[in-house]
C-alpha atoms as a PDB file:
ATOM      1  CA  UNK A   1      35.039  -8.708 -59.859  1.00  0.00           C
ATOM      2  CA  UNK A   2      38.912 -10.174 -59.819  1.00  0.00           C
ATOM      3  CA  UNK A   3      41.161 -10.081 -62.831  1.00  0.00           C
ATOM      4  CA  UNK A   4      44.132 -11.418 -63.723  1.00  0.00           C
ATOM      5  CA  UNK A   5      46.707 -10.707 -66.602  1.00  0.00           C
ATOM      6  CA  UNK A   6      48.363 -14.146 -67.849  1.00  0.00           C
ATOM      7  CA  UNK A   7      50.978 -14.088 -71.304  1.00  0.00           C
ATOM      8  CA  UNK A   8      51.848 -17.516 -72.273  1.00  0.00           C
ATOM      9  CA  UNK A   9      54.094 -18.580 -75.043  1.00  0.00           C
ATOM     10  CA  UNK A  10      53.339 -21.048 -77.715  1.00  0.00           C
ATOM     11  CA  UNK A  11      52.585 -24.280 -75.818  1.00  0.00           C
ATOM     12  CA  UNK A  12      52.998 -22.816 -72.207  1.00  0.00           C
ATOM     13  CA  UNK A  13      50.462 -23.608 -69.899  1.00  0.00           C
ATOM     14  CA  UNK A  14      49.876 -22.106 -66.241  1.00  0.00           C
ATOM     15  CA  UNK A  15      47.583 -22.480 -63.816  1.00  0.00           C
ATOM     16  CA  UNK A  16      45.690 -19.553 -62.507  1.00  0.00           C
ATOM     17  CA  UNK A  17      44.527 -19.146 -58.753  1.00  0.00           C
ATOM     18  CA  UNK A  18      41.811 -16.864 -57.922  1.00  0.00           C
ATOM     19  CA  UNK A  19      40.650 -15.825 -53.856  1.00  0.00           C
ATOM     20  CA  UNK A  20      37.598 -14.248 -53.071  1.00  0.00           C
ATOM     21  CA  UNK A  21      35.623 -14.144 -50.039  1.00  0.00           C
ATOM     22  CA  UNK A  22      31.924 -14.537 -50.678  1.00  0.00           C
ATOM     23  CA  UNK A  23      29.872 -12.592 -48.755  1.00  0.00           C
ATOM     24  CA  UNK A  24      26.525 -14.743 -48.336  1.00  0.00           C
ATOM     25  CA  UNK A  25      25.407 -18.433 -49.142  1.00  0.00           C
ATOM     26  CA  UNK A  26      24.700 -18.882 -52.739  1.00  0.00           C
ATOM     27  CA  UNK A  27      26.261 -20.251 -55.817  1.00  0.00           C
ATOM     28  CA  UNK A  28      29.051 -17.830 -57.329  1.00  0.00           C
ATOM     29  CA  UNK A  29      29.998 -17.823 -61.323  1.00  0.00           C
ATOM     30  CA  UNK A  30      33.662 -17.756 -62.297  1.00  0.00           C
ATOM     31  CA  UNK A  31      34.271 -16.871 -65.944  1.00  0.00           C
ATOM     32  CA  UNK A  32      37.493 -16.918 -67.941  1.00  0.00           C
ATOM     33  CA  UNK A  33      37.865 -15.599 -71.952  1.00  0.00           C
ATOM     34  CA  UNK A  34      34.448 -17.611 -72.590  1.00  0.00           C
ATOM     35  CA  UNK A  35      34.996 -20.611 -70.016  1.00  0.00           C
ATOM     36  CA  UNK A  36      32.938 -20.273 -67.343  1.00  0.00           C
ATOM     37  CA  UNK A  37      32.374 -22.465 -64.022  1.00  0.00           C
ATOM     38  CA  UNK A  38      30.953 -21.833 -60.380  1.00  0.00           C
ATOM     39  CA  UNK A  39      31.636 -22.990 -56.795  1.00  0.00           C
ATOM     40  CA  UNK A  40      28.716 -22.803 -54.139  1.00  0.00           C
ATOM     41  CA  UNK A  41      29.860 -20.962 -50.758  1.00  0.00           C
ATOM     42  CA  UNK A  42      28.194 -22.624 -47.624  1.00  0.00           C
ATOM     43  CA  UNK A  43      27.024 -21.127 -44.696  1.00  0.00           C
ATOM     44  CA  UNK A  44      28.797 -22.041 -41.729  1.00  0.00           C
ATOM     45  CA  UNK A  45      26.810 -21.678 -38.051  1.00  0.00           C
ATOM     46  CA  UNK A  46      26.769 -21.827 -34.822  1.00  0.00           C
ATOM     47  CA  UNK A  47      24.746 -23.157 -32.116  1.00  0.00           C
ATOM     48  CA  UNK A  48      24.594 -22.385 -28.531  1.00  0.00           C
ATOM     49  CA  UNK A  49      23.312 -24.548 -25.854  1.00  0.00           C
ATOM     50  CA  UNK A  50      23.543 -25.013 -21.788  1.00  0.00           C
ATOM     51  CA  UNK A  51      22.046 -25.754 -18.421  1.00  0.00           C
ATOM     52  CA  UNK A  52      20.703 -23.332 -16.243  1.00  0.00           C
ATOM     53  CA  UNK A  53      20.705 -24.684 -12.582  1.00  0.00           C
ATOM     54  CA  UNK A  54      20.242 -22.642  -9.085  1.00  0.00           C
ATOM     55  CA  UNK A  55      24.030 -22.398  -7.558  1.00  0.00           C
ATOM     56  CA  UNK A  56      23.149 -23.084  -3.901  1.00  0.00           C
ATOM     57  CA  UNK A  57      21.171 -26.379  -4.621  1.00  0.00           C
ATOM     58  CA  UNK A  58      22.546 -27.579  -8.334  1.00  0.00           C
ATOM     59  CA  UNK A  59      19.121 -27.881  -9.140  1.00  0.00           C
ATOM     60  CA  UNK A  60      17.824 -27.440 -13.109  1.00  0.00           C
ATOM     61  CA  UNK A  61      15.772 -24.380 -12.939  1.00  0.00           C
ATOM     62  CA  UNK A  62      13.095 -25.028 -15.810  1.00  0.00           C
ATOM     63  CA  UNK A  63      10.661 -22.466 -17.903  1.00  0.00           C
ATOM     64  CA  UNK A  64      13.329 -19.609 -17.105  1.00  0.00           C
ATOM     65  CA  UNK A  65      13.864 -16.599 -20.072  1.00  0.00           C
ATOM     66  CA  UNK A  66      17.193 -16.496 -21.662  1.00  0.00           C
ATOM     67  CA  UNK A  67      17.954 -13.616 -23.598  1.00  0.00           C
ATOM     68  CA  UNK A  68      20.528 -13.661 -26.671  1.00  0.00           C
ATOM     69  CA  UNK A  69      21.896 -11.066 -29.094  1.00  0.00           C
ATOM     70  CA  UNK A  70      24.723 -10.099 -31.136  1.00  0.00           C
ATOM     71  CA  UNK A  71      26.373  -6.739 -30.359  1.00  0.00           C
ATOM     72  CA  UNK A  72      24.849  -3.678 -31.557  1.00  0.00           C
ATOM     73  CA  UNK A  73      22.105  -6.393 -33.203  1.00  0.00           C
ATOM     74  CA  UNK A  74      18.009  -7.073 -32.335  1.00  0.00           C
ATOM     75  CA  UNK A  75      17.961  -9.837 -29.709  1.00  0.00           C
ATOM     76  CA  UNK A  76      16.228 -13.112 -29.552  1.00  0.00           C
ATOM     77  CA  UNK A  77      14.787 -15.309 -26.191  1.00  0.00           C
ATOM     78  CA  UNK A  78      13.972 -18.793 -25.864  1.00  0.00           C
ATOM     79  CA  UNK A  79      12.886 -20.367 -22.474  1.00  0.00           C
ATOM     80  CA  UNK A  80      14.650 -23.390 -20.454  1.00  0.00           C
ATOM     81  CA  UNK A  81      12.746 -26.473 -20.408  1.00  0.00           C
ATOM     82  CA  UNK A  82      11.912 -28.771 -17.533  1.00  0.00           C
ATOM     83  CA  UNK A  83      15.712 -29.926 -17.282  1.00  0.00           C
ATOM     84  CA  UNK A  84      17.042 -26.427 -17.305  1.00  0.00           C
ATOM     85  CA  UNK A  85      18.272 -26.530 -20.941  1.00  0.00           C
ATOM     86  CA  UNK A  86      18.307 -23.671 -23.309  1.00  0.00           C
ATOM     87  CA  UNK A  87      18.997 -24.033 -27.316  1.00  0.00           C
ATOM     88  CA  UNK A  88      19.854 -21.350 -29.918  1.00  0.00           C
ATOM     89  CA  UNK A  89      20.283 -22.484 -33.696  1.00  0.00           C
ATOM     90  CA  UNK A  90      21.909 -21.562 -36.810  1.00  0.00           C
ATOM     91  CA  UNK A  91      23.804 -18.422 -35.497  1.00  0.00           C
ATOM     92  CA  UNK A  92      26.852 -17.207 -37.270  1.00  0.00           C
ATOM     93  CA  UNK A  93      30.162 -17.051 -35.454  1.00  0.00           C
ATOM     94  CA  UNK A  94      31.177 -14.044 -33.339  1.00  0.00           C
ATOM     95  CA  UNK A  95      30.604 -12.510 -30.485  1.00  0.00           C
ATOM     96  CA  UNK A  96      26.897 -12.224 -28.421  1.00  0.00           C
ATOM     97  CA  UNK A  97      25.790 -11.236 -25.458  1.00  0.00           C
ATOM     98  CA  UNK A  98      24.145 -13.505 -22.949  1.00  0.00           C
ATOM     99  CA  UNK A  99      21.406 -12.659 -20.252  1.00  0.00           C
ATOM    100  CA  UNK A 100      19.320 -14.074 -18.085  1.00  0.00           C
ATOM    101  CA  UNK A 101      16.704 -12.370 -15.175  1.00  0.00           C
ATOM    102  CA  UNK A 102      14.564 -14.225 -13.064  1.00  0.00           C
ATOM    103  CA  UNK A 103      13.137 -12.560  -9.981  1.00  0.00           C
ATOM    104  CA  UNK A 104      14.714 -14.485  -7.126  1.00  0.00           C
ATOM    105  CA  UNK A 105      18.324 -14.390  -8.335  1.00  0.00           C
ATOM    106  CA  UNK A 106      20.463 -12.309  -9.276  1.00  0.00           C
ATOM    107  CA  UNK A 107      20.821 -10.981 -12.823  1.00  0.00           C
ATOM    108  CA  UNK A 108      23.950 -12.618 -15.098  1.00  0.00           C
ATOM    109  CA  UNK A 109      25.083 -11.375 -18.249  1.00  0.00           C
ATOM    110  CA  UNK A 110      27.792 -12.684 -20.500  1.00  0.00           C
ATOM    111  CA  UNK A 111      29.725 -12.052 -23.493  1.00  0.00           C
ATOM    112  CA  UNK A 112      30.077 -15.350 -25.296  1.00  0.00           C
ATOM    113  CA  UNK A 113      32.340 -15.803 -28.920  1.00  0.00           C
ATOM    114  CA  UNK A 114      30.733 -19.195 -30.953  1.00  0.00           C
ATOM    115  CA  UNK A 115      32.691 -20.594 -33.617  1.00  0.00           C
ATOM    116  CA  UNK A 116      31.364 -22.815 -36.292  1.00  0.00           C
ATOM    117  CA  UNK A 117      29.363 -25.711 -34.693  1.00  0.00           C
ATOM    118  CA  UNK A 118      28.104 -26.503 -31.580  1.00  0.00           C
ATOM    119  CA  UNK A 119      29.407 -24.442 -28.585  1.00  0.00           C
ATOM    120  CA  UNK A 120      28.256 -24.910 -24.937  1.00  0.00           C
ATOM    121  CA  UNK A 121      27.517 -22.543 -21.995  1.00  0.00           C
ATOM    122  CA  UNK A 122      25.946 -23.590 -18.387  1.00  0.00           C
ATOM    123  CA  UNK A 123      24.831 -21.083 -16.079  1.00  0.00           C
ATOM    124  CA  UNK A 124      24.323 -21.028 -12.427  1.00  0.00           C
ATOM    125  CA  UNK A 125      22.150 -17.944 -11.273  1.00  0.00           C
ATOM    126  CA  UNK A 126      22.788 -16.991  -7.016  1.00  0.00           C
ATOM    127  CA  UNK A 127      19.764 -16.382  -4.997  1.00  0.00           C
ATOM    128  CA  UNK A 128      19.205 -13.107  -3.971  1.00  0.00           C
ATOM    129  CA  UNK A 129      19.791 -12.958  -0.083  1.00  0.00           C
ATOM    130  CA  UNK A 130      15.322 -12.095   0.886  1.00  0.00           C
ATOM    131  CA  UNK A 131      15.102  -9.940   3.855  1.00  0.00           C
ATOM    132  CA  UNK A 132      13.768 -11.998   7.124  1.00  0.00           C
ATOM    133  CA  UNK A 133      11.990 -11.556   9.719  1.00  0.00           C
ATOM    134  CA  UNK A 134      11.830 -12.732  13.420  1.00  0.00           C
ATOM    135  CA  UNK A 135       9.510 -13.881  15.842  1.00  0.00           C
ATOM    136  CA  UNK A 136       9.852 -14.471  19.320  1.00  0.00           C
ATOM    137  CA  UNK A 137       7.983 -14.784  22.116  1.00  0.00           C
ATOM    138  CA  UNK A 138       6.364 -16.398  25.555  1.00  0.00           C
ATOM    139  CA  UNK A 139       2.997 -18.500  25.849  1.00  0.00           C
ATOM    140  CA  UNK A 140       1.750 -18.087  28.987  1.00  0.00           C
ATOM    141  CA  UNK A 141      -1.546 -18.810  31.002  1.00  0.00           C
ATOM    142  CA  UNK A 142      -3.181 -16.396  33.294  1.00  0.00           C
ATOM    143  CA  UNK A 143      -1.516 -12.998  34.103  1.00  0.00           C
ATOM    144  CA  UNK A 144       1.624 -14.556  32.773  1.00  0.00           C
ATOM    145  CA  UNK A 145       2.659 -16.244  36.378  1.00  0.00           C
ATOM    146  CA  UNK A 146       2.037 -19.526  34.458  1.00  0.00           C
ATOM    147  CA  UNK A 147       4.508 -20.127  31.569  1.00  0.00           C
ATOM    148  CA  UNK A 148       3.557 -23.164  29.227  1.00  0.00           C
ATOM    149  CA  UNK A 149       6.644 -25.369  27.847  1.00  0.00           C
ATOM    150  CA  UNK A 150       6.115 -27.324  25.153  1.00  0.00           C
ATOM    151  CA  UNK A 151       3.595 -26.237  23.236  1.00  0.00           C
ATOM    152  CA  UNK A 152       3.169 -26.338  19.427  1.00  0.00           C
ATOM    153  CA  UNK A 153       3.645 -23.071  17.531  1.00  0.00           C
ATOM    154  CA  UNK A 154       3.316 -22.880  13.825  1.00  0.00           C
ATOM    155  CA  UNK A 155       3.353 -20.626  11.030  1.00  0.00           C
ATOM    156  CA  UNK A 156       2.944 -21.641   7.635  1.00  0.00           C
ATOM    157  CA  UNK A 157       3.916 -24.823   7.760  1.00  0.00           C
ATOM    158  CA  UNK A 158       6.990 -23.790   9.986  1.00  0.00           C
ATOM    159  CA  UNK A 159       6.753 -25.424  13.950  1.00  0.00           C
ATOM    160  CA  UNK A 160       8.866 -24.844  16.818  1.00  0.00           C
ATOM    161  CA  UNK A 161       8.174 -25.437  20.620  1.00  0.00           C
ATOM    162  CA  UNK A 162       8.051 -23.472  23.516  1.00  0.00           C
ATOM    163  CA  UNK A 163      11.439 -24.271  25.943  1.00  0.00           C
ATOM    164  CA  UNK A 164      10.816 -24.394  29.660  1.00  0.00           C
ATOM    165  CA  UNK A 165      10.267 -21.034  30.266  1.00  0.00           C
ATOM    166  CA  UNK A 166       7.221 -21.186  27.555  1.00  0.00           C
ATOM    167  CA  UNK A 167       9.653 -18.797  25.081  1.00  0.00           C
ATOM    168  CA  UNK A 168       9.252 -19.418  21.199  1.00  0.00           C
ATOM    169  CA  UNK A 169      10.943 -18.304  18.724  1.00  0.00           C
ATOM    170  CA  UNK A 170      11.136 -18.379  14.266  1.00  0.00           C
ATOM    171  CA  UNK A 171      14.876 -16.717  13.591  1.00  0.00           C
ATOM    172  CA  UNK A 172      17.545 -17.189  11.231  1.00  0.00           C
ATOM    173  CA  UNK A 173      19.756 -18.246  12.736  1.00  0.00           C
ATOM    174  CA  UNK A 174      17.772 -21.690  13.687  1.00  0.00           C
ATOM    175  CA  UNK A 175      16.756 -21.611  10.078  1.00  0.00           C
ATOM    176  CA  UNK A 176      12.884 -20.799  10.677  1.00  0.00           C
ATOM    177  CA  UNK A 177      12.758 -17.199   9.754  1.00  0.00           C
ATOM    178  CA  UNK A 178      10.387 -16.085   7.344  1.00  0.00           C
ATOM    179  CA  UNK A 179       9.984 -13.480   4.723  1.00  0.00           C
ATOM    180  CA  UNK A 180       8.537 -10.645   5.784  1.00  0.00           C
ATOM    181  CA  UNK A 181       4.405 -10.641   5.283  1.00  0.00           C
ATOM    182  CA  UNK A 182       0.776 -11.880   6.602  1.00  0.00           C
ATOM    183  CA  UNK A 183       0.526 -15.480   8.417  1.00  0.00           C
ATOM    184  CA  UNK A 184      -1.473 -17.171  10.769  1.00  0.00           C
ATOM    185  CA  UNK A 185      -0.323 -18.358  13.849  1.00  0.00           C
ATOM    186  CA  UNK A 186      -1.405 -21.865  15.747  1.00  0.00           C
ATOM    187  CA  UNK A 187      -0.876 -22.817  19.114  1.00  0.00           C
ATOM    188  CA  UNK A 188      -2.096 -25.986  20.327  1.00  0.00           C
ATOM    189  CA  UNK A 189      -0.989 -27.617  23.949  1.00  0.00           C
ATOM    190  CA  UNK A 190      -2.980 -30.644  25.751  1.00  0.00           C
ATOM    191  CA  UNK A 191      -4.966 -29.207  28.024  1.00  0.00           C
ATOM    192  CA  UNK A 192      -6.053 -26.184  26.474  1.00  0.00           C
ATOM    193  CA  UNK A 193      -7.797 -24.411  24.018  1.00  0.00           C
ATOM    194  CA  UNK A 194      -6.050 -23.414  20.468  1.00  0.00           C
ATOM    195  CA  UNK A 195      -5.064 -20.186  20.048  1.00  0.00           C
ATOM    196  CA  UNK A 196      -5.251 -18.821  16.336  1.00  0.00           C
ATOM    197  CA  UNK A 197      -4.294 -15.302  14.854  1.00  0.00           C
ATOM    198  CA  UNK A 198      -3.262 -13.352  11.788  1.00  0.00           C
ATOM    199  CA  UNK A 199       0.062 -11.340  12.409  1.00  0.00           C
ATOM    200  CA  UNK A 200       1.636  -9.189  10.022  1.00  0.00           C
ATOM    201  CA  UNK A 201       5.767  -9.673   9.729  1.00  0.00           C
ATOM    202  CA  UNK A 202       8.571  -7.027   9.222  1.00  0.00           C
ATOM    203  CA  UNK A 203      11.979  -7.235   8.160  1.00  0.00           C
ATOM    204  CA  UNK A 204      13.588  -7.973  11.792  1.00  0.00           C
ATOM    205  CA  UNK A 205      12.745  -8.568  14.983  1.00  0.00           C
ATOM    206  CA  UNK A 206       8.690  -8.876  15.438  1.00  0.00           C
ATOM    207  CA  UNK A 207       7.229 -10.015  18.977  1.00  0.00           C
ATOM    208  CA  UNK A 208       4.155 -11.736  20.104  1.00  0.00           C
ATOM    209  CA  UNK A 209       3.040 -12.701  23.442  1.00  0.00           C
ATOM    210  CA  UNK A 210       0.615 -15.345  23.512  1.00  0.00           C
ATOM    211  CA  UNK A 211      -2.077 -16.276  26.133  1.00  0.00           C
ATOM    212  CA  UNK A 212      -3.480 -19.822  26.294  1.00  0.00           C
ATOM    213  CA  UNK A 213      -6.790 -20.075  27.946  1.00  0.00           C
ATOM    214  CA  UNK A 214      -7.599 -23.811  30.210  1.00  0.00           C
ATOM    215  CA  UNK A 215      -9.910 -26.221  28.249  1.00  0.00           C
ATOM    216  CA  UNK A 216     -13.267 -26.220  30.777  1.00  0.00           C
ATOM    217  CA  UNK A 217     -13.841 -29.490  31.574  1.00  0.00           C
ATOM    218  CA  UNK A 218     -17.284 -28.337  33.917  1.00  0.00           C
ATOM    219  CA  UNK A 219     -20.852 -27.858  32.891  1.00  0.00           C
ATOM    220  CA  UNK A 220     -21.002 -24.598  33.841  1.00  0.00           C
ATOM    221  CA  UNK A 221     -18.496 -21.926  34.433  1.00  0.00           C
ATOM    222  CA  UNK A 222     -20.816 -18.471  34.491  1.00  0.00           C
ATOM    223  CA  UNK A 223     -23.449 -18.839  37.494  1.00  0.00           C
ATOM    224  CA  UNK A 224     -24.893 -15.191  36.714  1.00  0.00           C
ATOM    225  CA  UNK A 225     -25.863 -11.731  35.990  1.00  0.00           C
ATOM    226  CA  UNK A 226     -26.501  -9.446  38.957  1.00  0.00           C
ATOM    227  CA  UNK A 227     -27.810  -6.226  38.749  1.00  0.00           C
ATOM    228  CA  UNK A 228     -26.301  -4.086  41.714  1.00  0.00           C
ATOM    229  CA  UNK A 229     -28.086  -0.832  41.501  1.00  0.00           C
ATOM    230  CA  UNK A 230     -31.766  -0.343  42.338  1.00  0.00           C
ATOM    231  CA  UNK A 231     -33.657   0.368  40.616  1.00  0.00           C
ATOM    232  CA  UNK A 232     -31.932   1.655  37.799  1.00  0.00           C
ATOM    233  CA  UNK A 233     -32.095   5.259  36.479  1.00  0.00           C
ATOM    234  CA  UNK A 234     -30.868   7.106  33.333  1.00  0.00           C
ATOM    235  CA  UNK A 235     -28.433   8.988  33.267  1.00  0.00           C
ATOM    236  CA  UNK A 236     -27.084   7.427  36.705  1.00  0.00           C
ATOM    237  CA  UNK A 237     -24.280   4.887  36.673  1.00  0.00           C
ATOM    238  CA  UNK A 238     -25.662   0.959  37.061  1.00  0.00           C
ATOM    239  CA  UNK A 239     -23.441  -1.478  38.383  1.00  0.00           C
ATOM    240  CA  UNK A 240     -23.759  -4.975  37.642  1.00  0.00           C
ATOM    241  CA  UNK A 241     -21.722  -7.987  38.127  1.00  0.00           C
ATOM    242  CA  UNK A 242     -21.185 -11.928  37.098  1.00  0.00           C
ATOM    243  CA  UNK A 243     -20.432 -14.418  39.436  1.00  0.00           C
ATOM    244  CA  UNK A 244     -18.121 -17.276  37.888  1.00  0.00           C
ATOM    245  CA  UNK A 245     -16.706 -20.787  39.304  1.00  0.00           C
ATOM    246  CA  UNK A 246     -14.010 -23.231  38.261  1.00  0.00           C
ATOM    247  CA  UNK A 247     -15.541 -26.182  37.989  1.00  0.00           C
ATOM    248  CA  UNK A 248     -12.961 -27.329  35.176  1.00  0.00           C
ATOM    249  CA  UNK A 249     -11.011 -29.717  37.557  1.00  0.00           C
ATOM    250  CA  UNK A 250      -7.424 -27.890  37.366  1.00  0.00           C
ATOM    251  CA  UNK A 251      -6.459 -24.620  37.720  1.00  0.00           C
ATOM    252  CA  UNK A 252      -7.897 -22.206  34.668  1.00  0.00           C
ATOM    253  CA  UNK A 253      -7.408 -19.205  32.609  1.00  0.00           C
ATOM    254  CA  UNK A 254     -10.424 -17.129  31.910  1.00  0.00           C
ATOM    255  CA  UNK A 255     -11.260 -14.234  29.512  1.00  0.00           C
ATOM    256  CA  UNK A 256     -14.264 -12.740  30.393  1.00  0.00           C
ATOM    257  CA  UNK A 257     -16.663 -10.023  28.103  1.00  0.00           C
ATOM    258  CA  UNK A 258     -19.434  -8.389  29.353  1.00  0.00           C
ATOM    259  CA  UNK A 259     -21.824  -6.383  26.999  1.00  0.00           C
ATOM    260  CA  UNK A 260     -24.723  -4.044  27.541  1.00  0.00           C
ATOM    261  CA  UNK A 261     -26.982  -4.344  24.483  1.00  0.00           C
ATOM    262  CA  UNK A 262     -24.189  -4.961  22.405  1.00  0.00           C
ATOM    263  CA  UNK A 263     -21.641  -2.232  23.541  1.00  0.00           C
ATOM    264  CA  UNK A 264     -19.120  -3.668  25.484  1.00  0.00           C
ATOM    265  CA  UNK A 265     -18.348  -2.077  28.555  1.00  0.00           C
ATOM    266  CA  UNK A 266     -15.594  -4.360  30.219  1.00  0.00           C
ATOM    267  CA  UNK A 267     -12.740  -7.412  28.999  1.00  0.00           C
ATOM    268  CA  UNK A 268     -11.499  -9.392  32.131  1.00  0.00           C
ATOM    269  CA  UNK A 269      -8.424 -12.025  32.390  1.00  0.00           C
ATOM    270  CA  UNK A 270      -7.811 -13.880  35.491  1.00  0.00           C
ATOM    271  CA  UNK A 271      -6.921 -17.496  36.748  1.00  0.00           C
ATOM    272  CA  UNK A 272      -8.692 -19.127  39.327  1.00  0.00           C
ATOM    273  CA  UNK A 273      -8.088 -22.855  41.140  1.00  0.00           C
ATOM    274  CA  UNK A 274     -10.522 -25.498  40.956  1.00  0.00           C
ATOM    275  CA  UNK A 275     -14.114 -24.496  42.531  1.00  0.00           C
ATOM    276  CA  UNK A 276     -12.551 -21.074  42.959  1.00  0.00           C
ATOM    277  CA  UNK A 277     -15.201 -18.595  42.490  1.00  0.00           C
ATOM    278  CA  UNK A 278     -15.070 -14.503  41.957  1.00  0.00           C
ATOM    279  CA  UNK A 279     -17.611 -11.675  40.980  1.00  0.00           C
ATOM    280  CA  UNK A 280     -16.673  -9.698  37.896  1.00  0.00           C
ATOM    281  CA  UNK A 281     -18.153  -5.943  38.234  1.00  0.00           C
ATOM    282  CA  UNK A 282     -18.336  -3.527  35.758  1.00  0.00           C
ATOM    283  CA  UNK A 283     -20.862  -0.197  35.528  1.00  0.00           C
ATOM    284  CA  UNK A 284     -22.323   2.094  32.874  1.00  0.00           C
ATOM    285  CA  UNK A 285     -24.371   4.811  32.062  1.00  0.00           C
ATOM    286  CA  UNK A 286     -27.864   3.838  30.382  1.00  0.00           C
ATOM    287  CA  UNK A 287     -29.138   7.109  28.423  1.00  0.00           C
ATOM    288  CA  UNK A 288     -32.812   5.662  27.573  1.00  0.00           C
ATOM    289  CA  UNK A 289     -35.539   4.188  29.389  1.00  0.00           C
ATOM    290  CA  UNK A 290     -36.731   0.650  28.784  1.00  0.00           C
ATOM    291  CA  UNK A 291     -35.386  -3.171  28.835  1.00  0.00           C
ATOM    292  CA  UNK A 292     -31.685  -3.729  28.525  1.00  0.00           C
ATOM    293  CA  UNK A 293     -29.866  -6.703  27.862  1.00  0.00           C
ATOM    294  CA  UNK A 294     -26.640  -7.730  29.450  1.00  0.00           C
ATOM    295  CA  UNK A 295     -24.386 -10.312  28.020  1.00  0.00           C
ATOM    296  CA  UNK A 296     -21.272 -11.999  29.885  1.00  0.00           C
ATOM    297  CA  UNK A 297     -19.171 -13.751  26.906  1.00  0.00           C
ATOM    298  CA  UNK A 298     -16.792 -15.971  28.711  1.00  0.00           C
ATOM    299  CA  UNK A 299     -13.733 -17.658  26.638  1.00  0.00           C
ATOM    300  CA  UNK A 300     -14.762 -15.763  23.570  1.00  0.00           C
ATOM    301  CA  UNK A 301     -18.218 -17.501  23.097  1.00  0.00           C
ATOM    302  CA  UNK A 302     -17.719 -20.927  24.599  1.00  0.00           C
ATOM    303  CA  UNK A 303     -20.265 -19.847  27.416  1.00  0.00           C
ATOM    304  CA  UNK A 304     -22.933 -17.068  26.897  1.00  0.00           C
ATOM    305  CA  UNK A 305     -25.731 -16.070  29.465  1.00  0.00           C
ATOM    306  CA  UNK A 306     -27.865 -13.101  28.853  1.00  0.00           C
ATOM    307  CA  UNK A 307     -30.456 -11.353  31.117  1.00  0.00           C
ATOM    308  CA  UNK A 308     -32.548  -8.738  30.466  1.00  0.00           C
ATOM    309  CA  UNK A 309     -33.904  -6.052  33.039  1.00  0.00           C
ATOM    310  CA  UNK A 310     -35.104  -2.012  32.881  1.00  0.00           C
ATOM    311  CA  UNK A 311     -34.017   1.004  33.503  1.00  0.00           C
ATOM    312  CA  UNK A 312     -36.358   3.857  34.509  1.00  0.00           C
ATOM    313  CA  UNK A 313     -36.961   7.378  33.954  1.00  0.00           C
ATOM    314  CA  UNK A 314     -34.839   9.835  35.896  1.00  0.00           C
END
């Protein structure tokens, strides 16, 4: 409550001033010697608003979490929209603390002071700097005496070529690195058959050589399965062989699998010239009696020929 003391002489008049400072919105009563009157004390606010945009591009960045709160006070949040626009409302002047954290970039944090009315604040939020990695390496045909220039090599949507010398390569510093994890790899080159793999990337260097096998062109590539040793005998070593041919019309890259009822007991690579021919030998140790089957698997399934025969008691 504020008093005054006021003596006035016969037919004096003064006028009395009062201050106060009201302490919250509402209608306040003023009474003097049985006159009486009131005054209403208004709130007076604040609002905060801005743009949040990425500070490499400029770009709005929309649905992000801003976080607001008055020192020592609870906080609020509200979320950007689609234009990158945050709003806060009726807030009373002073001083507040401004965050924002959005994986990706890195955190910012400001202390803002709003005075009555509408007060602005834009934001640009830096990119964290990702850890890369990067690939390099050489497609090649045959025992790597052929090197294959431009062929196609993509990762995730990311394509280079192979130079002269059939190198590749996905680096930084051509802008084609890649954060480190799982991709597939795709090489395709006229003339021969895609190549297609998972690799996993590290932070770094990573390396990958990469062999491209000839498209066959010919009927008929795997002429057959010779068994070398008669008769055959566990527990004594067999020897068997395949006889291939080029018949694909160029010079060709081979990778050839050859199987003993399912175990497989020998991976070839070689390159031979048009009609070329070679035998592929390989040996093992049969530990039963009974039919066998061989398999030779050339070019990972694109030609298959099987052929059974026995092996006899020792």
């Amino acid at each position: 409550m504020t008093e005054q003391t006021v003596t006035l002489q016969p037919g004096e008049a003064k006028v009395v001033t009062f201050e106060a400072i009201p302490h919250e919105a509402r209608t306040y009563h003023v009474s003097v010697n049985g006159l009486s009157g009131s005054f209403v004390a208004i709130r007076i606010i604040a609002n905060l608003s801005g743009v949040v945009t990425d500070a490499e591009t400029g770009s709005p960045l929309g649905d992000i979490r801003v976080l607001f709160w008055g020192i020592g006070n609870a906080w609020t949040d509200t979320r950007t929209d689609a234009s990158g626009r945050y709003v806060f409302e009726g807030i009373e002047p002073g001083t507040y603390v401004l965050r924002i954290f959005e994986p990706g970039y890195e955190i910012f944090e400001g202390v803002v002071t709003l005075h009555q009315g509408d007060n602005e604040l834009n934001v640009s939020l830096t990119p964290l700097l990702l850890p890369l990695a990067n690939l390099y390496g050489v497609v090649f045909a045959g025992k790597k005496e052929i090197y294959i220039d431009n062929a196609k090599v993509t990762i995730d949507g990311v394509t280079t070529y192979t130079n002269a010398s059939g190198n590749y390569g996905f680096e930084e510093f051509f802008g084609t690195a890649l954060p480190p994890g799982t991709y597939t790899i795709t090489v395709t080159k006229e003339g021969y058959q895609t190549f297609e793999t998972d690799i996993t990337l590290r932070e770094g260097a990573n390396f990958l050589d990469i062999q491209l096998l000839t498209v066959s062109q010919g009927e008929v590539n795997i002429l057959g399965i010779t068994i070398n040793t008669s008769p055959p005998v566990v527990g004594k070593r067999v020897a068997l062989s395949v006889s291939l041919t080029n018949q694909s019309g160029v010079t060709a890259s081979y990778h050839l699998d050859i199987y003993v009822d399912g175990l497989r007991i020998l991976s070839w690579n070689g390159t031979l010239l048009h009609r070329q021919g070679s035998n592929i030998g390989a040996v093992f140790t049969p530990t039963r009696a009974g039919i066998h089957t061989a398999k030779a698997d050339l070019n990972y399934g694109r030609e298959v020929l099987t052929k059974d025969f026995e092996v006899f008691p020792a």
